[in-house]
N, C-alpha and C. Protein backbone atom coordinates (compact mmCIF):
# COMPACT_ATOMS: atom_id res chain seq x y z
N UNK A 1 344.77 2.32 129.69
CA UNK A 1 344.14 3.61 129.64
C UNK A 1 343.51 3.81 128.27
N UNK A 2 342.15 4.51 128.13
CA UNK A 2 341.10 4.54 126.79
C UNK A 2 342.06 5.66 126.13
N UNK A 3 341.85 5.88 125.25
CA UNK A 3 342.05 7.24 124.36
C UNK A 3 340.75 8.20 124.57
N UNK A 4 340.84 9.14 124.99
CA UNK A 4 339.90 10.09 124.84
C UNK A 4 339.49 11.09 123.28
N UNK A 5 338.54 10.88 123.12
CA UNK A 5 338.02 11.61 122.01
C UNK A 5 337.99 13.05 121.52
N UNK A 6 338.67 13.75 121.17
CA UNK A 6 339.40 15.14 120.98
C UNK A 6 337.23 15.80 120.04
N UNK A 7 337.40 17.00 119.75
CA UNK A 7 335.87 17.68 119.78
C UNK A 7 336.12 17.77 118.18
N UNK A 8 337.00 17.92 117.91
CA UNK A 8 337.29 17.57 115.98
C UNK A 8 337.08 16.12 115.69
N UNK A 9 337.69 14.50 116.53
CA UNK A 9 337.27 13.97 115.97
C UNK A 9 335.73 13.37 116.23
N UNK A 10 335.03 13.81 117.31
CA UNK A 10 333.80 13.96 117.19
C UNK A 10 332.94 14.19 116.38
N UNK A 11 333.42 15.35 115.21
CA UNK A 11 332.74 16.14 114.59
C UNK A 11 332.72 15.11 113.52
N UNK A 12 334.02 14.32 113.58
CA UNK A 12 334.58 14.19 112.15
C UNK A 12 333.20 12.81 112.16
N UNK A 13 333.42 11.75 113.79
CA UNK A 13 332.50 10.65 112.96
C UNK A 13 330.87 11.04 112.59
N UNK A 14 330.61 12.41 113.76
CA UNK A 14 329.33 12.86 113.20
C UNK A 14 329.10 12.72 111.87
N UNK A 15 329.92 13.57 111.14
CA UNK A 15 330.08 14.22 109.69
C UNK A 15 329.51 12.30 109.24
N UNK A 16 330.48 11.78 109.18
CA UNK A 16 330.48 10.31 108.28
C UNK A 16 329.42 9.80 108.38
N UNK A 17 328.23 9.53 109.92
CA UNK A 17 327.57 8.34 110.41
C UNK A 17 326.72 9.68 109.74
N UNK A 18 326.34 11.15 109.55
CA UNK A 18 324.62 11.74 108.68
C UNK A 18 325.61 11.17 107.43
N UNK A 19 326.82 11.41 106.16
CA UNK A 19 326.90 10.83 105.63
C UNK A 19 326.73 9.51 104.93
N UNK A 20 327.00 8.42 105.70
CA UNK A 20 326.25 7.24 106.05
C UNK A 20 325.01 6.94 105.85
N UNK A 21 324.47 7.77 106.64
CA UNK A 21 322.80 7.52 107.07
C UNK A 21 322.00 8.37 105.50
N UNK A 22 322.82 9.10 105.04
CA UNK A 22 322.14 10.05 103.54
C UNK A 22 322.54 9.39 102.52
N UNK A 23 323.27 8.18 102.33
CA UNK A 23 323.51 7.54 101.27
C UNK A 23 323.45 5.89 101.38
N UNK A 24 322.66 5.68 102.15
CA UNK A 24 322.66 3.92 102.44
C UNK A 24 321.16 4.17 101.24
N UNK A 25 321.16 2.51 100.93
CA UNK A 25 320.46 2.62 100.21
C UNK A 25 319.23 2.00 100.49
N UNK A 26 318.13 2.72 100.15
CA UNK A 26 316.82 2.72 100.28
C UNK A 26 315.77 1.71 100.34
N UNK A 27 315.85 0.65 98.95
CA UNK A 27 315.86 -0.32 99.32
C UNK A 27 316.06 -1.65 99.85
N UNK A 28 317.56 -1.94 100.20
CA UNK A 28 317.61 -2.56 101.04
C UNK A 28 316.83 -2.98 102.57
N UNK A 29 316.38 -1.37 103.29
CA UNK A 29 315.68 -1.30 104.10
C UNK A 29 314.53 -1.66 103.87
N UNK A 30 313.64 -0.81 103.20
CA UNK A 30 312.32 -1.19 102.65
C UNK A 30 312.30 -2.77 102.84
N UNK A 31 312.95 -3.35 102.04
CA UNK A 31 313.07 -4.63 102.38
C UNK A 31 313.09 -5.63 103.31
N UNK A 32 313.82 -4.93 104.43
CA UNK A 32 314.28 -5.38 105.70
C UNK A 32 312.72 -5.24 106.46
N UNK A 33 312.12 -4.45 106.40
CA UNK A 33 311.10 -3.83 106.74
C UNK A 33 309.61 -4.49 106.83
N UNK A 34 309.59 -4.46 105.08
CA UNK A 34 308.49 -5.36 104.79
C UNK A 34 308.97 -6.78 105.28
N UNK A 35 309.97 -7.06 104.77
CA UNK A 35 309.77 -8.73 105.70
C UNK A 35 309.78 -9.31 106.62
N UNK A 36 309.86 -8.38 107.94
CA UNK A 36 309.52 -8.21 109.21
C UNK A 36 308.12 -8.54 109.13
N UNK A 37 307.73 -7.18 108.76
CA UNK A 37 306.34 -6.88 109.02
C UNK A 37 305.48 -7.89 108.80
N UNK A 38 305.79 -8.93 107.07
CA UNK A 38 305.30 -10.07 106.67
C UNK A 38 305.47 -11.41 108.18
N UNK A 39 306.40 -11.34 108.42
CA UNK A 39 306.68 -12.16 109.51
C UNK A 39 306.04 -11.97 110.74
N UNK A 40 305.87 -11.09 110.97
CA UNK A 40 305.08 -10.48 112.07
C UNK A 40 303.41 -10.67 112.07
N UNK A 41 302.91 -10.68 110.50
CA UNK A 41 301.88 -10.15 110.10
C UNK A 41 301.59 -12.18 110.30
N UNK A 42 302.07 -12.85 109.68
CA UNK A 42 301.69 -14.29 109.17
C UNK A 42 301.85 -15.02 110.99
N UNK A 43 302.67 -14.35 112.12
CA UNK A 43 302.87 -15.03 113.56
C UNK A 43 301.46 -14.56 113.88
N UNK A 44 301.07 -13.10 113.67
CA UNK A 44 299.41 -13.06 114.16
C UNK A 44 298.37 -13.63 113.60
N UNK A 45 298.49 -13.79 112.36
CA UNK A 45 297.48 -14.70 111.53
C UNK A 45 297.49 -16.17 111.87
N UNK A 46 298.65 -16.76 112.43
CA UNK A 46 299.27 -18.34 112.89
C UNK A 46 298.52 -18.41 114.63
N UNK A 47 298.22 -17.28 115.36
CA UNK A 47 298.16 -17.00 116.27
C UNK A 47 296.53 -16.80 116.50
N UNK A 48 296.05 -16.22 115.47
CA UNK A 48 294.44 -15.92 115.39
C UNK A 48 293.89 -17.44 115.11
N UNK A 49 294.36 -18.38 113.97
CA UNK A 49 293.88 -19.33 113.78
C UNK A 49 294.18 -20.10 114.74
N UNK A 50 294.85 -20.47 116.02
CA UNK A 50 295.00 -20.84 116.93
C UNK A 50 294.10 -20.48 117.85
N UNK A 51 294.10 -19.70 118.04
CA UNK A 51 292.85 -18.89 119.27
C UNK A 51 290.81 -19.23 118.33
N UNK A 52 291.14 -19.41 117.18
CA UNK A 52 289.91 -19.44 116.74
C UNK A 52 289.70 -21.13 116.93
N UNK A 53 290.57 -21.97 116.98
CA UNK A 53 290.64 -23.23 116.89
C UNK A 53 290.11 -23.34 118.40
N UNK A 54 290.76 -22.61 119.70
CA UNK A 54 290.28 -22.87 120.59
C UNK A 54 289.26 -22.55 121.76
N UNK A 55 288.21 -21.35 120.31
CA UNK A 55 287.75 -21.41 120.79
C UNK A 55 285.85 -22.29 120.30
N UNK A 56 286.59 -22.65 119.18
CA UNK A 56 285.72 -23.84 118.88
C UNK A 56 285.72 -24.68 120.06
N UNK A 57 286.66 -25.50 120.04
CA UNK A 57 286.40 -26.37 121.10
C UNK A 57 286.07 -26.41 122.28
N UNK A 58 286.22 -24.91 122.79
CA UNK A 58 285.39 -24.39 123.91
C UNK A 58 284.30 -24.50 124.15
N UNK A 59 283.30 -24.01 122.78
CA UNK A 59 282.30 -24.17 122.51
C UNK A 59 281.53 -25.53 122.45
N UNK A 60 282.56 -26.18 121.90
CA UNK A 60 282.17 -28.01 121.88
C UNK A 60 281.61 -28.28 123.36
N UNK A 61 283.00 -28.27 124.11
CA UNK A 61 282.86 -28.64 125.30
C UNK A 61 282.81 -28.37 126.62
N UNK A 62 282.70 -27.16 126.90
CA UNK A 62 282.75 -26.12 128.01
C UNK A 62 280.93 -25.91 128.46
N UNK A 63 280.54 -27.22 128.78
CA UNK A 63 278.39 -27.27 129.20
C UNK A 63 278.61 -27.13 130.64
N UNK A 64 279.64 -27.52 131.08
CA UNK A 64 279.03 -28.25 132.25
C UNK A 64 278.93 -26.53 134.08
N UNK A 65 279.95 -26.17 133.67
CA UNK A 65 280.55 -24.80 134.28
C UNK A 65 280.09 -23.15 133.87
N UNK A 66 278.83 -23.08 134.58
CA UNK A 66 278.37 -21.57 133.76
C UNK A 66 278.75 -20.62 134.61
N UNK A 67 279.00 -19.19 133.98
CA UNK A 67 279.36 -18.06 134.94
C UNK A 67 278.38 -18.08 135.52
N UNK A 68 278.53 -17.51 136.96
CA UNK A 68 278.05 -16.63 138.16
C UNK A 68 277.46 -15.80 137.45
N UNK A 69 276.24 -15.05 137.77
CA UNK A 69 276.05 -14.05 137.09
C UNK A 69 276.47 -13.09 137.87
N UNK A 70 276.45 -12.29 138.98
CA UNK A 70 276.81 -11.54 139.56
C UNK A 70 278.30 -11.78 140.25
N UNK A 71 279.06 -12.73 139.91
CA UNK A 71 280.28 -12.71 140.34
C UNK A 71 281.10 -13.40 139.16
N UNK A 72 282.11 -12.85 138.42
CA UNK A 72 282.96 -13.34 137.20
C UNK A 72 283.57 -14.46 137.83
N UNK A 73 284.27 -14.36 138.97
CA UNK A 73 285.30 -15.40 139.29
C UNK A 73 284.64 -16.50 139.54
N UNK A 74 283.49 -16.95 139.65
CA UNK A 74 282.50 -17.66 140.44
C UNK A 74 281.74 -18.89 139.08
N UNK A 75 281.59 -20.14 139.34
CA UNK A 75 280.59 -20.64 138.20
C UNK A 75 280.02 -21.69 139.41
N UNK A 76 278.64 -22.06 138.47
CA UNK A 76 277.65 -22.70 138.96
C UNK A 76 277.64 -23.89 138.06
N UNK A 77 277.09 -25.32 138.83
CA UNK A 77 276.78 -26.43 138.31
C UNK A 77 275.32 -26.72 138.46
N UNK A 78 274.83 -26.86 137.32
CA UNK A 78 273.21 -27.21 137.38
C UNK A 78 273.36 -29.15 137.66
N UNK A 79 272.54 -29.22 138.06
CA UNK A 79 272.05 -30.32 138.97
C UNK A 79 270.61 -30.80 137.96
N UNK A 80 270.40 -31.88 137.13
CA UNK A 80 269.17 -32.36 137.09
C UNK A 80 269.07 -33.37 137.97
N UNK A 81 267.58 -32.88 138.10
CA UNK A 81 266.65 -33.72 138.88
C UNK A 81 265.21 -34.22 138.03
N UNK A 82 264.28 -35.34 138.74
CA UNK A 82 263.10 -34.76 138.68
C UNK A 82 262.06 -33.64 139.43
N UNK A 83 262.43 -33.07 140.34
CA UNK A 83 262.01 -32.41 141.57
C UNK A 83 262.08 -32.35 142.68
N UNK A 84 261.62 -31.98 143.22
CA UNK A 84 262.05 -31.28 144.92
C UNK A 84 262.13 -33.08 145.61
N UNK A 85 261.18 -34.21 145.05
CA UNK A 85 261.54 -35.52 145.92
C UNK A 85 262.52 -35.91 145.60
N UNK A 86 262.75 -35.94 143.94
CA UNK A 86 264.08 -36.37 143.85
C UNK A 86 265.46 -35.94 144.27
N UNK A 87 265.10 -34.29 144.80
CA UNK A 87 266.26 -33.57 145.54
C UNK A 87 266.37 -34.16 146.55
N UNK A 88 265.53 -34.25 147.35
CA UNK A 88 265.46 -34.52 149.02
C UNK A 88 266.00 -36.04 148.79
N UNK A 89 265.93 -36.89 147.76
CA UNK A 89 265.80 -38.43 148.16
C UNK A 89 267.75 -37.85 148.07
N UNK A 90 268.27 -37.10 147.02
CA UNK A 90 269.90 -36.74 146.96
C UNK A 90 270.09 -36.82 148.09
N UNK A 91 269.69 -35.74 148.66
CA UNK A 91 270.19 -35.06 149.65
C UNK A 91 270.46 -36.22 150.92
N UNK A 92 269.34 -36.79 151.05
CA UNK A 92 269.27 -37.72 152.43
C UNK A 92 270.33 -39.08 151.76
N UNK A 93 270.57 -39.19 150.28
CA UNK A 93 271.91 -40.03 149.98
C UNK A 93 272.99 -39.99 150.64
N UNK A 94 273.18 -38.48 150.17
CA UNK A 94 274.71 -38.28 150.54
C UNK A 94 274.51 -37.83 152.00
N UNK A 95 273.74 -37.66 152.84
CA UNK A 95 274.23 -37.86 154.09
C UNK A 95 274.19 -39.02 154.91
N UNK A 96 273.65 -40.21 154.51
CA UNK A 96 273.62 -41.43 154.45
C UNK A 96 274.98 -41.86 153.90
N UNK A 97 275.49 -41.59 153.07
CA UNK A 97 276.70 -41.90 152.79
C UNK A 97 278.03 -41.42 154.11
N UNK A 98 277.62 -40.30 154.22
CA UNK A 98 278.50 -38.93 154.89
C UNK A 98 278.50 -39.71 156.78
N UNK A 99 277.28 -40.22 156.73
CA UNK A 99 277.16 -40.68 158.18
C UNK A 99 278.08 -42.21 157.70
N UNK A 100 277.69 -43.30 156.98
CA UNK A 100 278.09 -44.29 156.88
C UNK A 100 279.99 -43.99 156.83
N UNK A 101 280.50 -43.31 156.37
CA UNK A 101 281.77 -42.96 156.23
C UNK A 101 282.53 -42.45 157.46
N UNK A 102 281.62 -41.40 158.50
CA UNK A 102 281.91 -40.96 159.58
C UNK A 102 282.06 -42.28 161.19
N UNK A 103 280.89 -43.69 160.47
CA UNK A 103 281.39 -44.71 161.38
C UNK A 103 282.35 -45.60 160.79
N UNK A 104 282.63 -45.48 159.63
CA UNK A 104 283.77 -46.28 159.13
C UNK A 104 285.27 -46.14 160.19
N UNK A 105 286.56 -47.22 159.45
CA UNK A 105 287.97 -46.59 160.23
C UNK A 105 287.83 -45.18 159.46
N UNK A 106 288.90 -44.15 160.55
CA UNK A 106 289.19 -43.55 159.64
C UNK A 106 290.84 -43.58 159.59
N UNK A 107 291.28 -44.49 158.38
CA UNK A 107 292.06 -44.67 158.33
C UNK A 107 292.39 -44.23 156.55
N UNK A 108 293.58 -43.08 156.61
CA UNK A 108 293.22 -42.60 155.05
C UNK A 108 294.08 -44.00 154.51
N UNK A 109 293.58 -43.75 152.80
CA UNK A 109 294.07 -44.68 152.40
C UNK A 109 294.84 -43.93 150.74
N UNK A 110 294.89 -44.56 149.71
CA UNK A 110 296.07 -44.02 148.68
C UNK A 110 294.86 -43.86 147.82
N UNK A 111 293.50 -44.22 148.06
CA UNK A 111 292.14 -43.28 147.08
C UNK A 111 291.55 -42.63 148.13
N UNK A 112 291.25 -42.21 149.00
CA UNK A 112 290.80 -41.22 149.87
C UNK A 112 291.79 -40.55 150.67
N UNK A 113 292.81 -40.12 150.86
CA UNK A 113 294.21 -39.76 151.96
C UNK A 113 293.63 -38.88 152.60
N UNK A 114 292.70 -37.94 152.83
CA UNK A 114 292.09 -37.36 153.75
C UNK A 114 290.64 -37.26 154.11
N UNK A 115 289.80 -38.44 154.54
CA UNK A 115 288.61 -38.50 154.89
C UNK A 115 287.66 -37.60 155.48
N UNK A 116 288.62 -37.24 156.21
CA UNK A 116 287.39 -36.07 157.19
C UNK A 116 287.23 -34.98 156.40
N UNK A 117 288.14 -34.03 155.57
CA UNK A 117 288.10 -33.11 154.46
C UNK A 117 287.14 -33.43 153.98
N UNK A 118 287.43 -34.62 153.10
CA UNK A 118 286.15 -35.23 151.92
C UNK A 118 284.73 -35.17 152.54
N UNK A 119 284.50 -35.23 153.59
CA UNK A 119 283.05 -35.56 154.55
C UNK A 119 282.83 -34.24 154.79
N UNK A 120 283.49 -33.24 155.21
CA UNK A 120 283.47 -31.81 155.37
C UNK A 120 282.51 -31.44 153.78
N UNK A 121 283.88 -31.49 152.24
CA UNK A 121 283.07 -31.12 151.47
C UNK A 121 281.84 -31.50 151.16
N UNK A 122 281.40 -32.91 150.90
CA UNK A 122 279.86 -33.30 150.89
C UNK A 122 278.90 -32.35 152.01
N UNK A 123 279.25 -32.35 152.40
CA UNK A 123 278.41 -32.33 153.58
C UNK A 123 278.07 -30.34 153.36
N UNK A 124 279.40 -29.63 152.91
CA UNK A 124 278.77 -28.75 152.54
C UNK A 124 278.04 -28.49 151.18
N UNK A 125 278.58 -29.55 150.31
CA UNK A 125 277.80 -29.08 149.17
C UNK A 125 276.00 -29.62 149.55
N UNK A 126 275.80 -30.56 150.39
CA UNK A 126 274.53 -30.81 150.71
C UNK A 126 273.66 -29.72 151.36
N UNK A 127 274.57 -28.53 152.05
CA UNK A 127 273.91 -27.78 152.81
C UNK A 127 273.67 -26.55 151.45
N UNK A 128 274.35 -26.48 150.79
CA UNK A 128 274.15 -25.72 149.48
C UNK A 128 273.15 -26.30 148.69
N UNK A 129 272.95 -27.36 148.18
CA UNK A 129 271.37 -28.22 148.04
C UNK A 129 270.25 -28.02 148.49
N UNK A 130 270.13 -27.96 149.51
CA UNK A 130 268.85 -27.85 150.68
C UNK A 130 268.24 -26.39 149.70
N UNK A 131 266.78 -26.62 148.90
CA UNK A 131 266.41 -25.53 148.40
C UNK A 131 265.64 -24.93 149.43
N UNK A 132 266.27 -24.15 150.29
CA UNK A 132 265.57 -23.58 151.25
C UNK A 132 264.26 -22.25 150.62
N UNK A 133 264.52 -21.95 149.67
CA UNK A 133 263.57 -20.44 149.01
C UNK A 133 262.31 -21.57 148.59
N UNK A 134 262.46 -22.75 147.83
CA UNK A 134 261.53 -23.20 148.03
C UNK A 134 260.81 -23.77 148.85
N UNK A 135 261.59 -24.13 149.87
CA UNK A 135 260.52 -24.93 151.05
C UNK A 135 259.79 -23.79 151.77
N UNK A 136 260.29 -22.64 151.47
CA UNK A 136 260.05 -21.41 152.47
C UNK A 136 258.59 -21.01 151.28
N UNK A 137 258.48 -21.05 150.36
CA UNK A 137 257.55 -21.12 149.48
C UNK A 137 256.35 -22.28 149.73
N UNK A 138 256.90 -23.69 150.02
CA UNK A 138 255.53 -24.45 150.33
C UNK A 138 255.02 -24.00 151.44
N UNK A 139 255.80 -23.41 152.53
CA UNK A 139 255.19 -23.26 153.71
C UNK A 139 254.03 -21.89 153.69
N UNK A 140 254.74 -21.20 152.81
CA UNK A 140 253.39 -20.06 152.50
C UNK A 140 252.03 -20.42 151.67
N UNK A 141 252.13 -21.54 150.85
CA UNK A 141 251.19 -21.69 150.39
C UNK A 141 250.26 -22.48 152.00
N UNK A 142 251.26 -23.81 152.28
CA UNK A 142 250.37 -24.45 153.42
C UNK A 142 249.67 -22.90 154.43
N UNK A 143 250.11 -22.02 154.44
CA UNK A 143 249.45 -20.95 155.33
C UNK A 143 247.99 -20.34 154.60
N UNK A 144 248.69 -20.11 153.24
CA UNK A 144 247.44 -19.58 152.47
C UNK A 144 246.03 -20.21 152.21
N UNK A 145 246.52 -21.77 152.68
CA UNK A 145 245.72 -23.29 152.38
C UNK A 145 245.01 -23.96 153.67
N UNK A 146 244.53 -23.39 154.64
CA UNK A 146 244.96 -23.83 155.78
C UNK A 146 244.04 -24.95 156.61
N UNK A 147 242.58 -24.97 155.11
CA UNK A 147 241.72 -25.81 155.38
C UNK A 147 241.46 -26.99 154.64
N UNK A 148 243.10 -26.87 153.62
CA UNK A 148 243.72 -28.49 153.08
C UNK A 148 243.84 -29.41 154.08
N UNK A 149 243.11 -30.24 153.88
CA UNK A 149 243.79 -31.48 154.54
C UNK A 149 244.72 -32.91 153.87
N UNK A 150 245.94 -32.58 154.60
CA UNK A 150 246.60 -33.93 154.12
C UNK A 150 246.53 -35.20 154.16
N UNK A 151 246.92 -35.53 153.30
CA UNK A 151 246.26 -37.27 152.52
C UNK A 151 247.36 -37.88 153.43
């Protein structure tokens, strides 16, 4: 069984712990204080030069992946080419590839373990290729042109 605390000696450790607290001495704390703060102050400064370090190297090497402009979560890969033949000659690659793979076995193996996936993605990034705004563009000029004749 606890001892219960009677309302005198309540008073009494009150009395001692503002006692206490009105005669501890001043700087000791101060002390305690500032060298926190120093510690605290030199983990954010240890912490800034870290974050500044990385984001140099960000800068180094972060070409290849640009934001979306209208969507944050989203980045785009630029593609050189020489032009729209050299697109189309891509394009008819990798589905030349995409077909050659589709008569292969399909038997996965320990560098491809899921084939048909892999043929799925090509096959959509090719349909993402296809510059359709521009072909939709030659065809307006061939309209505007209509007494060109082709070579």
């Amino acid at each position: 069984m606890g001892h219960e605390i009677s309302k005198s000696e309540q008073n009494i450790i009150n009395t001692e712990c503002r006692k206490y607290l009105e005669n501890r001495d001043p700087i000791k704390e101060n002390t305690f204080v500032k060298e926190s703060t120093s510690q605290v102050e030199s983990r954010e400064s240890e912490e800034k030069s870290i974050l500044d370090k990385i984001s140099e190297l960000a800068k180094e090497h972060f070409h290849t992946l640009k934001r979306y402009p209208s969507k944050k979560e989203l980045y785009t890969i630029n593609l050189i080419t020489d032009g729209y033949l050299e697109t189309s000659f891509m394009i008819s690659s990798l589905l030349k590839v995409c077909i050659t793979a589709l008569d292969a076995e399909r038997t996965p193996n320990s560098v491809v373990p899921e084939p048909e996936q892999n043929i799925r993605e090509v096959l959509g990034y090719i349909l993402n290729m296809i510059p359709y705004e521009e072909m939709e563009f030659l065809d307006k000029i061939r309209h505007i042109l209509p007494n060109m004749e082709t070579k």
